[in-house]
C-alpha atoms as a PDB file:
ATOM      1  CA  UNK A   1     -10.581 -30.388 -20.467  1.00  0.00           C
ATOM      2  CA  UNK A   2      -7.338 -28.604 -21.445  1.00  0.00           C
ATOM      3  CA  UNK A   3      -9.106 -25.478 -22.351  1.00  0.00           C
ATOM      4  CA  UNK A   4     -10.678 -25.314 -18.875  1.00  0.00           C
ATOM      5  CA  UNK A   5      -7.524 -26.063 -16.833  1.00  0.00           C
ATOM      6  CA  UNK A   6      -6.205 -22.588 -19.175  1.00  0.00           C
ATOM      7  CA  UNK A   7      -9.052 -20.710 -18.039  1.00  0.00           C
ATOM      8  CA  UNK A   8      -9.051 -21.068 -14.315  1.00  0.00           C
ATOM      9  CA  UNK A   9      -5.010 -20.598 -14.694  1.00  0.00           C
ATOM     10  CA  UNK A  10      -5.763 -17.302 -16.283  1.00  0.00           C
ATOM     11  CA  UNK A  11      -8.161 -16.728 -13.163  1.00  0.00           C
ATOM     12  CA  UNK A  12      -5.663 -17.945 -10.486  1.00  0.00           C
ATOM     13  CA  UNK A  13      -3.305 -15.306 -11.648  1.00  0.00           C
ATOM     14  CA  UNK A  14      -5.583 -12.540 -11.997  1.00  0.00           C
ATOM     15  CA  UNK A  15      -6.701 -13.086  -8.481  1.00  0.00           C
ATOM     16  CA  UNK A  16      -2.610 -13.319  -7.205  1.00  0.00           C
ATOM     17  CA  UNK A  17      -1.830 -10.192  -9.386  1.00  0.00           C
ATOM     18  CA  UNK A  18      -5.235  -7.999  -7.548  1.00  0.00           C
ATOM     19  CA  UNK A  19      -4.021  -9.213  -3.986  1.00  0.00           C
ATOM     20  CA  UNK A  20      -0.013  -8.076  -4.677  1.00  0.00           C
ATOM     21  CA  UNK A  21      -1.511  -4.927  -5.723  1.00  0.00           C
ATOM     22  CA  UNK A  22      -3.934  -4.108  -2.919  1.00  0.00           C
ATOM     23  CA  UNK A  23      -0.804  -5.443  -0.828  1.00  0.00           C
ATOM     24  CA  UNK A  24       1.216  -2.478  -2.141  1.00  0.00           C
ATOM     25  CA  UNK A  25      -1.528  -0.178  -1.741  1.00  0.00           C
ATOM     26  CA  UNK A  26      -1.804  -0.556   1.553  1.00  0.00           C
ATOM     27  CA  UNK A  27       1.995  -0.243   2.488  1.00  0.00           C
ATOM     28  CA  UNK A  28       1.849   2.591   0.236  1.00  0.00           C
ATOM     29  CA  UNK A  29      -0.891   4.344   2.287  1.00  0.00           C
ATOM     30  CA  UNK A  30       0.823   3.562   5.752  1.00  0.00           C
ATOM     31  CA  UNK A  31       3.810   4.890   4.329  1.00  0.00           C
ATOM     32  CA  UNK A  32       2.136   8.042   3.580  1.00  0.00           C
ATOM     33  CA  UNK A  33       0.673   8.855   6.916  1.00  0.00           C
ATOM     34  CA  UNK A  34       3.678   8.387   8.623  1.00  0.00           C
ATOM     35  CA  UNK A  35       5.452  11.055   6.551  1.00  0.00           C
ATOM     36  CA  UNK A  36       2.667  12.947   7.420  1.00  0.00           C
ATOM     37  CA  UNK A  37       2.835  12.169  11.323  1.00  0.00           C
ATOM     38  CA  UNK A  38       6.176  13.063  10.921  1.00  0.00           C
ATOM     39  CA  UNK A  39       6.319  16.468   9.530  1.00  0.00           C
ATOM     40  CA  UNK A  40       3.178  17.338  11.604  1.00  0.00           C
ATOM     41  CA  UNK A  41       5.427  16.756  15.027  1.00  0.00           C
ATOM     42  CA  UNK A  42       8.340  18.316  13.579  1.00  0.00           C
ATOM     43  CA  UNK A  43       5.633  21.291  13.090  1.00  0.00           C
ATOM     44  CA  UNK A  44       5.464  21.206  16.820  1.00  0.00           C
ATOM     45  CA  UNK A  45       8.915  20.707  17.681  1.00  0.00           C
ATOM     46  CA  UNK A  46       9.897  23.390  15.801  1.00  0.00           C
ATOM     47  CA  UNK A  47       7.559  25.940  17.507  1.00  0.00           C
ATOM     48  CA  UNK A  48       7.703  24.520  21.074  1.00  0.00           C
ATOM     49  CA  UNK A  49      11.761  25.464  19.999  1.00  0.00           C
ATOM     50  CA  UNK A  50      11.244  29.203  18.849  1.00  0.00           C
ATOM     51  CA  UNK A  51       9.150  29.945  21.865  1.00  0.00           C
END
Protein backbone atom coordinates (compact mmCIF):
# COMPACT_ATOMS: atom_id res chain seq x y z
CA UNK A 1 0.00 0.00 0.00
CA UNK A 2 2.79 2.48 0.85
CA UNK A 3 4.40 2.10 -2.47
CA UNK A 4 1.13 3.05 -4.21
CA UNK A 5 0.25 6.08 -2.04
CA UNK A 6 4.27 7.19 -3.43
CA UNK A 7 3.26 6.67 -6.84
CA UNK A 8 0.10 8.63 -7.25
CA UNK A 9 2.05 11.44 -5.02
CA UNK A 10 4.65 11.45 -7.70
CA UNK A 11 1.58 11.80 -10.20
CA UNK A 12 -0.27 14.53 -8.21
CA UNK A 13 2.76 16.67 -8.53
CA UNK A 14 3.57 16.09 -11.99
CA UNK A 15 0.09 17.07 -12.91
CA UNK A 16 0.40 20.55 -10.42
CA UNK A 17 3.94 21.21 -11.91
CA UNK A 18 2.32 20.84 -16.03
CA UNK A 19 -0.70 23.18 -15.00
CA UNK A 20 1.82 26.08 -13.24
CA UNK A 21 3.65 25.81 -16.38
CA UNK A 22 0.94 26.08 -19.02
CA UNK A 23 -0.28 28.87 -16.44
CA UNK A 24 2.92 30.82 -17.19
CA UNK A 25 2.74 30.14 -20.72
CA UNK A 26 -0.19 31.65 -21.21
CA UNK A 27 0.56 34.97 -19.25
CA UNK A 28 3.68 34.82 -21.08
CA UNK A 29 1.91 34.85 -24.50
CA UNK A 30 -0.64 37.67 -23.46
CA UNK A 31 2.19 39.52 -22.35
CA UNK A 32 3.72 39.30 -25.66
CA UNK A 33 0.92 40.54 -27.79
CA UNK A 34 0.39 43.40 -25.87
CA UNK A 35 3.96 44.62 -26.42
CA UNK A 36 3.19 44.00 -29.75
CA UNK A 37 -0.25 46.00 -29.77
CA UNK A 38 1.68 48.49 -28.29
CA UNK A 39 4.49 49.28 -30.53
CA UNK A 40 2.14 48.65 -33.53
CA UNK A 41 -0.10 51.91 -32.31
CA UNK A 42 2.85 53.80 -31.41
CA UNK A 43 3.72 52.93 -35.28
CA UNK A 44 0.62 54.90 -36.00
CA UNK A 45 0.91 57.57 -33.62
CA UNK A 46 4.06 58.36 -34.70
CA UNK A 47 3.09 58.81 -38.41
CA UNK A 48 -0.40 60.32 -37.89
CA UNK A 49 2.35 62.95 -35.88
CA UNK A 50 4.89 63.57 -38.84
CA UNK A 51 2.09 64.15 -41.26
Amino acid sequence: MENLASDNTIWYVLAVVGLIYLVILFRNKKVTKRRKSRKFMDGKRQHERDN
